[in-house]
C-alpha atoms as a PDB file:
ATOM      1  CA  UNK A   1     -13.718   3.881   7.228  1.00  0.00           C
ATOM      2  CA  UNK A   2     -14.536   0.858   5.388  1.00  0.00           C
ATOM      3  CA  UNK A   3     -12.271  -2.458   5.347  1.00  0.00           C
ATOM      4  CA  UNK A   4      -9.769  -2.743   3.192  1.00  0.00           C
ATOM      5  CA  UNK A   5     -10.139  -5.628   0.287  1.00  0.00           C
ATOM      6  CA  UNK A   6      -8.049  -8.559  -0.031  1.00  0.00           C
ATOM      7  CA  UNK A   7      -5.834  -8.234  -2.987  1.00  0.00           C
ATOM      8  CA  UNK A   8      -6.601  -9.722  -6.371  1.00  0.00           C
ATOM      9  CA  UNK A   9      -4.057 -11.741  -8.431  1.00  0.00           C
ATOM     10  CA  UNK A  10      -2.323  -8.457 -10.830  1.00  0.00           C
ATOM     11  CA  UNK A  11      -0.171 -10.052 -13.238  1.00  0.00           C
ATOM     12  CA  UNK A  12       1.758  -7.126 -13.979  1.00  0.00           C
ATOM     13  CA  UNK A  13       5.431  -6.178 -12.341  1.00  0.00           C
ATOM     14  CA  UNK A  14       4.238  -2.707 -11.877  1.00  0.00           C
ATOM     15  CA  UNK A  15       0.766  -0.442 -12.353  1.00  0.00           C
ATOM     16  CA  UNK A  16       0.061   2.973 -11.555  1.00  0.00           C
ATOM     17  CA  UNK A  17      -2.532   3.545  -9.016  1.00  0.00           C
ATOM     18  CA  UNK A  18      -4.332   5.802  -6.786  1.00  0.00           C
ATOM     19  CA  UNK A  19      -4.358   6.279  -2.953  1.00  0.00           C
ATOM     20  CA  UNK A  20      -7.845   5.943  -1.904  1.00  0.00           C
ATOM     21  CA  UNK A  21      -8.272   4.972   1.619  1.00  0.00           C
ATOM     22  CA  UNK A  22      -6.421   4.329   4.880  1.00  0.00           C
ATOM     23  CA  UNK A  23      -7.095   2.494   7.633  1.00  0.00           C
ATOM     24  CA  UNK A  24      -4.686   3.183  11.287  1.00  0.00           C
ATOM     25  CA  UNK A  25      -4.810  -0.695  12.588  1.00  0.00           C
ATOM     26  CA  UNK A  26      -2.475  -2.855  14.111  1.00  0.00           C
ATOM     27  CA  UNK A  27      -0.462  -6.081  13.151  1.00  0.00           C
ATOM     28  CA  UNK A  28      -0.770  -8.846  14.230  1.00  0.00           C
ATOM     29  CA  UNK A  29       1.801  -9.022  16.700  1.00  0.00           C
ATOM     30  CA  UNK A  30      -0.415  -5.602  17.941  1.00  0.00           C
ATOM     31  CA  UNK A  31       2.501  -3.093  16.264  1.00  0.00           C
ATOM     32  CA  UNK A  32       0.866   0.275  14.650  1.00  0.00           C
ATOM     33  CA  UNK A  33       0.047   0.173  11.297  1.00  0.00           C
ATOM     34  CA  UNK A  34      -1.281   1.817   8.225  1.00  0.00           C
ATOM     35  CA  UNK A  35      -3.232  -0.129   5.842  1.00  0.00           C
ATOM     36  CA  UNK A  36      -3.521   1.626   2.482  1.00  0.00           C
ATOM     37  CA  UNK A  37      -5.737   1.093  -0.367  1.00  0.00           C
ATOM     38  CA  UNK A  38      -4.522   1.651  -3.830  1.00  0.00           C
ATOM     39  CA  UNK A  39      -6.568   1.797  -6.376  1.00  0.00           C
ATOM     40  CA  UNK A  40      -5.135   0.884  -9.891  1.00  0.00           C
ATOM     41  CA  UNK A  41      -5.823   3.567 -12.359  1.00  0.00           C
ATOM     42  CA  UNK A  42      -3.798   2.906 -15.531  1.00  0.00           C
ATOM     43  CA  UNK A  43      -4.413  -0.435 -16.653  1.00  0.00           C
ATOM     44  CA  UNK A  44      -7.487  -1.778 -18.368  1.00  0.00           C
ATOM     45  CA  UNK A  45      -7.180  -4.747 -17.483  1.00  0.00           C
ATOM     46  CA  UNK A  46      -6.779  -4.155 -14.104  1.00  0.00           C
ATOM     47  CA  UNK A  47      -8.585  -0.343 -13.777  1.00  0.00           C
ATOM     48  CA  UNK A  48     -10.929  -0.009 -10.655  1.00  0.00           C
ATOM     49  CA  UNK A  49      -8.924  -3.119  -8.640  1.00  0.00           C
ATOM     50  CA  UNK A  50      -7.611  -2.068  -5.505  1.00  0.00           C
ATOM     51  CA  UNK A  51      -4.608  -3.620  -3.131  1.00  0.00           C
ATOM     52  CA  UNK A  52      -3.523  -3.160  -0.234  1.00  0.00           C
ATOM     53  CA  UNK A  53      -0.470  -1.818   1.114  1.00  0.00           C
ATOM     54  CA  UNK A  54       0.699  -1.800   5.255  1.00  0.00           C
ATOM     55  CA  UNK A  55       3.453   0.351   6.468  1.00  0.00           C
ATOM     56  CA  UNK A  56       4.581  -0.015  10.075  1.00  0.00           C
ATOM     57  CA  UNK A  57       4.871   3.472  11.832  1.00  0.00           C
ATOM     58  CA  UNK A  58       7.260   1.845  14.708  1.00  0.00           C
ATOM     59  CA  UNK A  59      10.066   0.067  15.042  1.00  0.00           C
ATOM     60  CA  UNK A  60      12.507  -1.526  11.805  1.00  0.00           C
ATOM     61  CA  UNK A  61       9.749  -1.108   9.612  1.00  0.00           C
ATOM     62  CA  UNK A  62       8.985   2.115   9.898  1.00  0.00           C
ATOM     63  CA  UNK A  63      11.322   2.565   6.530  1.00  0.00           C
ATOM     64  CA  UNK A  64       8.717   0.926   4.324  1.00  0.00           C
ATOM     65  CA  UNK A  65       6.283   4.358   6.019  1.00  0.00           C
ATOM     66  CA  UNK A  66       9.002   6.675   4.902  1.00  0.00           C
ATOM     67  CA  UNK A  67       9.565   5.201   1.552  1.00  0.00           C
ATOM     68  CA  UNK A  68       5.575   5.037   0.612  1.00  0.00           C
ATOM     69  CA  UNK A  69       5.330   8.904   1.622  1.00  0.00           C
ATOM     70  CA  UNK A  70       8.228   9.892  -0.349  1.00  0.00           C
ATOM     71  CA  UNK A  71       6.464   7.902  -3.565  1.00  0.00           C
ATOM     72  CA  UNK A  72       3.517  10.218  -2.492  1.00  0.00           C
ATOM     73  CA  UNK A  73       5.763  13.484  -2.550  1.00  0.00           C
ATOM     74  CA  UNK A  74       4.898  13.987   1.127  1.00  0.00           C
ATOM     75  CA  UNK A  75       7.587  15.976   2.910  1.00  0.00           C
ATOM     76  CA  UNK A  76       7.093  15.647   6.991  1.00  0.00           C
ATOM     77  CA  UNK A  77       8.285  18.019   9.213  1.00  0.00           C
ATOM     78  CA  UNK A  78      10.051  15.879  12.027  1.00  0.00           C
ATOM     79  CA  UNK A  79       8.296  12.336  12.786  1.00  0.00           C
ATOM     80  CA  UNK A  80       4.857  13.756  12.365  1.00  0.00           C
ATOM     81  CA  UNK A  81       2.451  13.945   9.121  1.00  0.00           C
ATOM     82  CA  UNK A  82      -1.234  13.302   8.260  1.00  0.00           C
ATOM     83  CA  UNK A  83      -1.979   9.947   6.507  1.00  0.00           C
ATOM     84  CA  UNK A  84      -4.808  12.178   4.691  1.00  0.00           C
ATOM     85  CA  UNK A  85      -2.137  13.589   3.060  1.00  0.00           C
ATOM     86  CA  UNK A  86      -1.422  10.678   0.929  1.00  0.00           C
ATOM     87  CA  UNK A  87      -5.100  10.151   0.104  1.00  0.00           C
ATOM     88  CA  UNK A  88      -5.301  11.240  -3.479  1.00  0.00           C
ATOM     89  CA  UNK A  89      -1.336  11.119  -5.019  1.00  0.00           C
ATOM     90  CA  UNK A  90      -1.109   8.285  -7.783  1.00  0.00           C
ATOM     91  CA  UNK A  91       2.182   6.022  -7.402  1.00  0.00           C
ATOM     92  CA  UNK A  92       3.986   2.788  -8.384  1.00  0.00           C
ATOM     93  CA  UNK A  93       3.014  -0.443  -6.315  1.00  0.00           C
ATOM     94  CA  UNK A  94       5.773  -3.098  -7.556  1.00  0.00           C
ATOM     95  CA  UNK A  95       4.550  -6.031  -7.422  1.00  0.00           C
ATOM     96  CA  UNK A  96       4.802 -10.048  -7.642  1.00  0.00           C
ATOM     97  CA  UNK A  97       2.882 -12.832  -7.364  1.00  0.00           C
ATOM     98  CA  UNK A  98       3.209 -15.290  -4.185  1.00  0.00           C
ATOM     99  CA  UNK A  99       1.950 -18.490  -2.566  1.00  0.00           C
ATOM    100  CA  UNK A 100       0.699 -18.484   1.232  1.00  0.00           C
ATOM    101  CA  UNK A 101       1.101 -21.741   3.370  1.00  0.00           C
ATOM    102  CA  UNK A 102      -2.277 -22.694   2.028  1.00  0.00           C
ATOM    103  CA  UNK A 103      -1.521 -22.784  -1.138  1.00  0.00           C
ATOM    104  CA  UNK A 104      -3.490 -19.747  -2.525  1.00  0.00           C
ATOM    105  CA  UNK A 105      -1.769 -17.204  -4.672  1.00  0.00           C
ATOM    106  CA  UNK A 106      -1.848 -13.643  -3.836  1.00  0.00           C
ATOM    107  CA  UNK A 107      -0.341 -10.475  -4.874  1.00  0.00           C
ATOM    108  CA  UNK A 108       2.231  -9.025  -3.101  1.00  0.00           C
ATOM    109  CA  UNK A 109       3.488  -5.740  -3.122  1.00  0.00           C
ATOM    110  CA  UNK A 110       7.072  -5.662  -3.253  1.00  0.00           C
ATOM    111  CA  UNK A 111       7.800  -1.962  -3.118  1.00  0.00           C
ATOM    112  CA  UNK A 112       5.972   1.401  -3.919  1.00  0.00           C
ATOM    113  CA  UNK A 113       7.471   4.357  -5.804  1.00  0.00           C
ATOM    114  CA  UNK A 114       6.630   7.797  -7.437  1.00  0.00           C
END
């Protein structure tokens, strides 16, 4: 799999988008992650831009992983389910636009829904 892009500055609160790619990494504190790419579909300003969005699969965060596969419409069956599942399902990335301790804006995603 190919790396995921760094996000672009979206100045929209919300966009519809597609899920086009994962990547199973870790953070930077070395916790499991997914890192997925969404690429925005319905805007045309915006069409063809993709973001990124990472979902711990352990630990407190794990709830951002369950509420990114219930935008997708994925039901799991126990703790299990294939992130290849997700590839293709068009959600709702909320998002906003932040400064990081450089000073560089960036967008964030806030939450993603169906």
């Amino acid at each position: 799999r190919r790396r995921l892009e760094k996000f672009p500055i979206i100045e929209r609160e919300k966009v519809r988008a597609q899920v086009t790619n994962f990547d199973q990494t870790y953070s930077k504190k070395g916790n499991p992650m997914i890192e997925w790419e969404l690429t925005i579909v319905e805007d045309a300003e915006y069409a063809g831009k993709t973001l990124t969005h990472r979902t711990p699969t352990t630990g407190r965060g794990k709830y951002v992983l369950k509420a990114f596969l219930d935008a997708c419409k994925i039901k799991r069956s126990g703790k299990s389910f294939e992130p290849e599942s997700c590839l293709g399902m068009i959600v709702t990335p909320h998002l906003s636009v932040d400064v990081d301790d450089n000073g560089r804006k960036f967008t964030k995603i806030d939450a993603v829904t169906s």
